[in-house]
C-alpha atoms as a PDB file:
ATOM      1  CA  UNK A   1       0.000   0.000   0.000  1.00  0.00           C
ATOM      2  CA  UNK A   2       3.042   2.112   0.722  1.00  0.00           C
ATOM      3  CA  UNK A   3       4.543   2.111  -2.628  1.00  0.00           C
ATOM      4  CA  UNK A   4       1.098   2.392  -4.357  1.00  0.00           C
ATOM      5  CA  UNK A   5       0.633   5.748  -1.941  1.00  0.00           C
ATOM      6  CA  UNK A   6       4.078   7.144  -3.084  1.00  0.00           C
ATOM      7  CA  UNK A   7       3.578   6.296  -6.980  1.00  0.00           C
ATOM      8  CA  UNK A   8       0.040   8.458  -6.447  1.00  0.00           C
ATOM      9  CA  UNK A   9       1.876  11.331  -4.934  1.00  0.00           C
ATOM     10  CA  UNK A  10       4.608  11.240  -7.187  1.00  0.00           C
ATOM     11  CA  UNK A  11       2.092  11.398 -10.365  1.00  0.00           C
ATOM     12  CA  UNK A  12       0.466  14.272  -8.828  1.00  0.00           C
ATOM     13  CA  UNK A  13      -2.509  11.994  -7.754  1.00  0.00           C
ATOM     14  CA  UNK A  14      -2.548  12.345  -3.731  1.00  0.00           C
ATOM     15  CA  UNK A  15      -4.635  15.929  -1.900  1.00  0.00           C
ATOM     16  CA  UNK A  16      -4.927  16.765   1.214  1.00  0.00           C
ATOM     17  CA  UNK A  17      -7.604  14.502   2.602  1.00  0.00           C
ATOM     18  CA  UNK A  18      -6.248  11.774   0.460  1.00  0.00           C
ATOM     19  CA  UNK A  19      -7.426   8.301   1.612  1.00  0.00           C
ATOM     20  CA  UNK A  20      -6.400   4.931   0.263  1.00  0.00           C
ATOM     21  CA  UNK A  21      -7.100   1.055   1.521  1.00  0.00           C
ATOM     22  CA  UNK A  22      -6.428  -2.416   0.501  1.00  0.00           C
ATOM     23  CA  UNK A  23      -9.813  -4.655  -1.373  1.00  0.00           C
ATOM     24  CA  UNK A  24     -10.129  -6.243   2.126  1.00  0.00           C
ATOM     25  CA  UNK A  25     -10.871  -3.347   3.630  1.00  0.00           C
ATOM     26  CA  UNK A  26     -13.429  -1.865   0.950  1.00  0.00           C
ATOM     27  CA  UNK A  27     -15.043  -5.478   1.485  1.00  0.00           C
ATOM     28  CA  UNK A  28     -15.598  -4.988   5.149  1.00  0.00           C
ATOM     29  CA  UNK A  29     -17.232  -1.574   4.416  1.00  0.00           C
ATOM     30  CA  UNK A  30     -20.787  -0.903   4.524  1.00  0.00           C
ATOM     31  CA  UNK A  31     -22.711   0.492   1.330  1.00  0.00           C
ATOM     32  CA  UNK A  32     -22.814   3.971   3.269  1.00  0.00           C
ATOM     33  CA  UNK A  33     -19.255   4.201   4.242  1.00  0.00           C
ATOM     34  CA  UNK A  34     -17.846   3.285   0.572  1.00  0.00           C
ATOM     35  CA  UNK A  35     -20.303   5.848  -0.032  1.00  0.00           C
ATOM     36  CA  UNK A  36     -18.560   8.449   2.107  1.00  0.00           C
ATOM     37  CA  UNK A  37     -14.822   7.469   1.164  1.00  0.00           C
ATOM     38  CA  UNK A  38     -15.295   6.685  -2.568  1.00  0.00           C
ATOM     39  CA  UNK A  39     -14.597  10.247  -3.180  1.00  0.00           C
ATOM     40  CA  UNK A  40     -11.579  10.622  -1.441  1.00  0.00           C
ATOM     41  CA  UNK A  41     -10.163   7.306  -2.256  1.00  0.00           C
ATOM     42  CA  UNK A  42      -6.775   7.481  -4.431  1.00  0.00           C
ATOM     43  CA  UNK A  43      -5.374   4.525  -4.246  1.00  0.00           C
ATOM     44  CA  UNK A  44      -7.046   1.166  -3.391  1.00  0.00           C
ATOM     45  CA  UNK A  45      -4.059  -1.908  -3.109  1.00  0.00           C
ATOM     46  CA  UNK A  46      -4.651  -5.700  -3.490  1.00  0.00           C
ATOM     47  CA  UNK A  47      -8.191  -5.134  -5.139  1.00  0.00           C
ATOM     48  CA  UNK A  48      -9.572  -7.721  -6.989  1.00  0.00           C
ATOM     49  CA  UNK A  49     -11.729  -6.643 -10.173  1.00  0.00           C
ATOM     50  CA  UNK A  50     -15.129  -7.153  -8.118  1.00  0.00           C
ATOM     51  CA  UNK A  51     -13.596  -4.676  -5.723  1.00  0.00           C
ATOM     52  CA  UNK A  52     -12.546  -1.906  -7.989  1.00  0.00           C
ATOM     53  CA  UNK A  53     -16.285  -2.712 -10.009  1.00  0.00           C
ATOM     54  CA  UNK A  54     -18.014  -1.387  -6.072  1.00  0.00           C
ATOM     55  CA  UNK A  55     -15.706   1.496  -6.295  1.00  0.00           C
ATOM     56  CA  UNK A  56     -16.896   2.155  -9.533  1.00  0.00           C
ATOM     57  CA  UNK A  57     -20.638   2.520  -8.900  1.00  0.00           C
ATOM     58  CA  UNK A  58     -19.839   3.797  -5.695  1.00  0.00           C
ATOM     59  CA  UNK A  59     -18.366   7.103  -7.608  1.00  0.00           C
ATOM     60  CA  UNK A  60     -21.346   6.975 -10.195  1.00  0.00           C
ATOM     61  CA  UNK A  61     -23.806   7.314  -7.626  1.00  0.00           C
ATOM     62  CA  UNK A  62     -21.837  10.409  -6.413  1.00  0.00           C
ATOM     63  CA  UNK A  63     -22.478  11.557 -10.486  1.00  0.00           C
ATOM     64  CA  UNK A  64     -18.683  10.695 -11.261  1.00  0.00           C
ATOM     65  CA  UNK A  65     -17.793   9.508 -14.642  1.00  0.00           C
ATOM     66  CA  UNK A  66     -15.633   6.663 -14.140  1.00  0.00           C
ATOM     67  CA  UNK A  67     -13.103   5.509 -16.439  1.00  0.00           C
ATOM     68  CA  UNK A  68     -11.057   2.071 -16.241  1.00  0.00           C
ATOM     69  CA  UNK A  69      -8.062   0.208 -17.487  1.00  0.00           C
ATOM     70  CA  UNK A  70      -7.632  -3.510 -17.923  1.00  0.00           C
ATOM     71  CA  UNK A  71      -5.179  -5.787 -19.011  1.00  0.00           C
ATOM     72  CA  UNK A  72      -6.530  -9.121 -18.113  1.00  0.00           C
ATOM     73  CA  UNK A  73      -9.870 -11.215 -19.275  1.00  0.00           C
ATOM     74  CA  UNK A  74     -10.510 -11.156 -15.101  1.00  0.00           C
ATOM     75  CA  UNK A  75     -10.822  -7.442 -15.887  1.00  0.00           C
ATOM     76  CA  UNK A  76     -13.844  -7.476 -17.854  1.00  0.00           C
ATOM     77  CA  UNK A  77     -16.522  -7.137 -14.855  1.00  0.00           C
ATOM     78  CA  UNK A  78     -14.819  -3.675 -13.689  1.00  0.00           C
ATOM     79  CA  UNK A  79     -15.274  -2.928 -17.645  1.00  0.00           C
ATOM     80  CA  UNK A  80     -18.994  -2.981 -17.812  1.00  0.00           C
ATOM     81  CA  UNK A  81     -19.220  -0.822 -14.710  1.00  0.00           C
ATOM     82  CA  UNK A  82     -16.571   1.353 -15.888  1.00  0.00           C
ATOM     83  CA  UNK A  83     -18.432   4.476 -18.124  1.00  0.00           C
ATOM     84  CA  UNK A  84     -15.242   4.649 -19.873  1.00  0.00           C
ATOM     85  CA  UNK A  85     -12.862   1.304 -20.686  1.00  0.00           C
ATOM     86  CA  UNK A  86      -9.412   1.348 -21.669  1.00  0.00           C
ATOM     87  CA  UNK A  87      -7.065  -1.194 -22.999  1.00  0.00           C
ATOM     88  CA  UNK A  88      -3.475  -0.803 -23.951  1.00  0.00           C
ATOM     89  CA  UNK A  89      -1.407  -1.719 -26.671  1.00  0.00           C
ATOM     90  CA  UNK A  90      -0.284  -5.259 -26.709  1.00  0.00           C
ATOM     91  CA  UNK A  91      -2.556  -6.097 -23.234  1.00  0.00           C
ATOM     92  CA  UNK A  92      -5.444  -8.160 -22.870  1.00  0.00           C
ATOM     93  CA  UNK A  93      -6.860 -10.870 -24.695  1.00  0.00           C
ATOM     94  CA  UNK A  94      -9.177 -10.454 -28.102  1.00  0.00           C
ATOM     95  CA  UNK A  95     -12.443 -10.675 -25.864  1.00  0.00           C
ATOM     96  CA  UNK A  96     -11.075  -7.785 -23.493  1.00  0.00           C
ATOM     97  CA  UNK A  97      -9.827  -5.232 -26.386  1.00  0.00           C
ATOM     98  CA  UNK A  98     -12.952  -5.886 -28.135  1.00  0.00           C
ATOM     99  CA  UNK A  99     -15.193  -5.414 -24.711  1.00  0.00           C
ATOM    100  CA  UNK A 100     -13.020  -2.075 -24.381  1.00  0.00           C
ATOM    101  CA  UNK A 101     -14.297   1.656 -25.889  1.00  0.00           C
ATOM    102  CA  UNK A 102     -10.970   2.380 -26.399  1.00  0.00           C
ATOM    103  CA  UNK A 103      -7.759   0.976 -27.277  1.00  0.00           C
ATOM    104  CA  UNK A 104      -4.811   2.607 -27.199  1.00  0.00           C
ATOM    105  CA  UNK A 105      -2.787   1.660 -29.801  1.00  0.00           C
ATOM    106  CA  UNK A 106       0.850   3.173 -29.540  1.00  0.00           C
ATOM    107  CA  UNK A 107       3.567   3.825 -26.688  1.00  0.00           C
ATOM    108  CA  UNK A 108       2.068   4.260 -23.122  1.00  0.00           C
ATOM    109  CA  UNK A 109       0.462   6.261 -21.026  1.00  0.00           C
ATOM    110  CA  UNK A 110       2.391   8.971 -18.817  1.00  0.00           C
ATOM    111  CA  UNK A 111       0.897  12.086 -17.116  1.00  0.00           C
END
């Protein structure tokens, strides 16, 4: 969780008020505390794609738009919850790039 934390503030990700937790964590939380964290949540570690799918509607029903990035054919669920999936070049299977609305086809991504 440490590292992901420090990646987020180096990328100019992490605010005052900042939050971040591990899947097991967002598990144990009820519908009305994901509710008041999902907005401050940055970084969520050791997520599985059901997980980061709860986060997702979590921020919709705050009227986020809520945009995703896959690599895997696990990833797929967080896709159709995702208002906005991504795939990158040379990741994911056929079923995945073809489930995604956008694929990005050259070099990587960097902010």
């Amino acid at each position: 969780l440490r590292g992901a934390v420090t990646e987020a503030i180096n990328h100019g990700l992490w605010f005052e008020g900042a939050t971040s937790c591990e899947g097991d964590e967002w598990k144990g939380m009820s519908e009305a505390e994901r509710q008041e964290r999902c907005l401050s949540l940055r970084v969520m570690a050791m997520a599985s794609p059901t997980d980061i799918a709860s986060l997702a509607r979590s921020l919709q029903r705050k009227g986020e738009v809520v945009a995703i990035t896959g690599d895997s054919p696990c990833d797929l669920r967080m896709f159709l919850e995702a208002d906005v999936s991504m795939v990158l070049q040379g990741q994911g299977d056929d079923h995945l790039r073809g489930s995604a609305d956008v694929a990005h086809l050259g070099g990587g991504m960097s902010g």
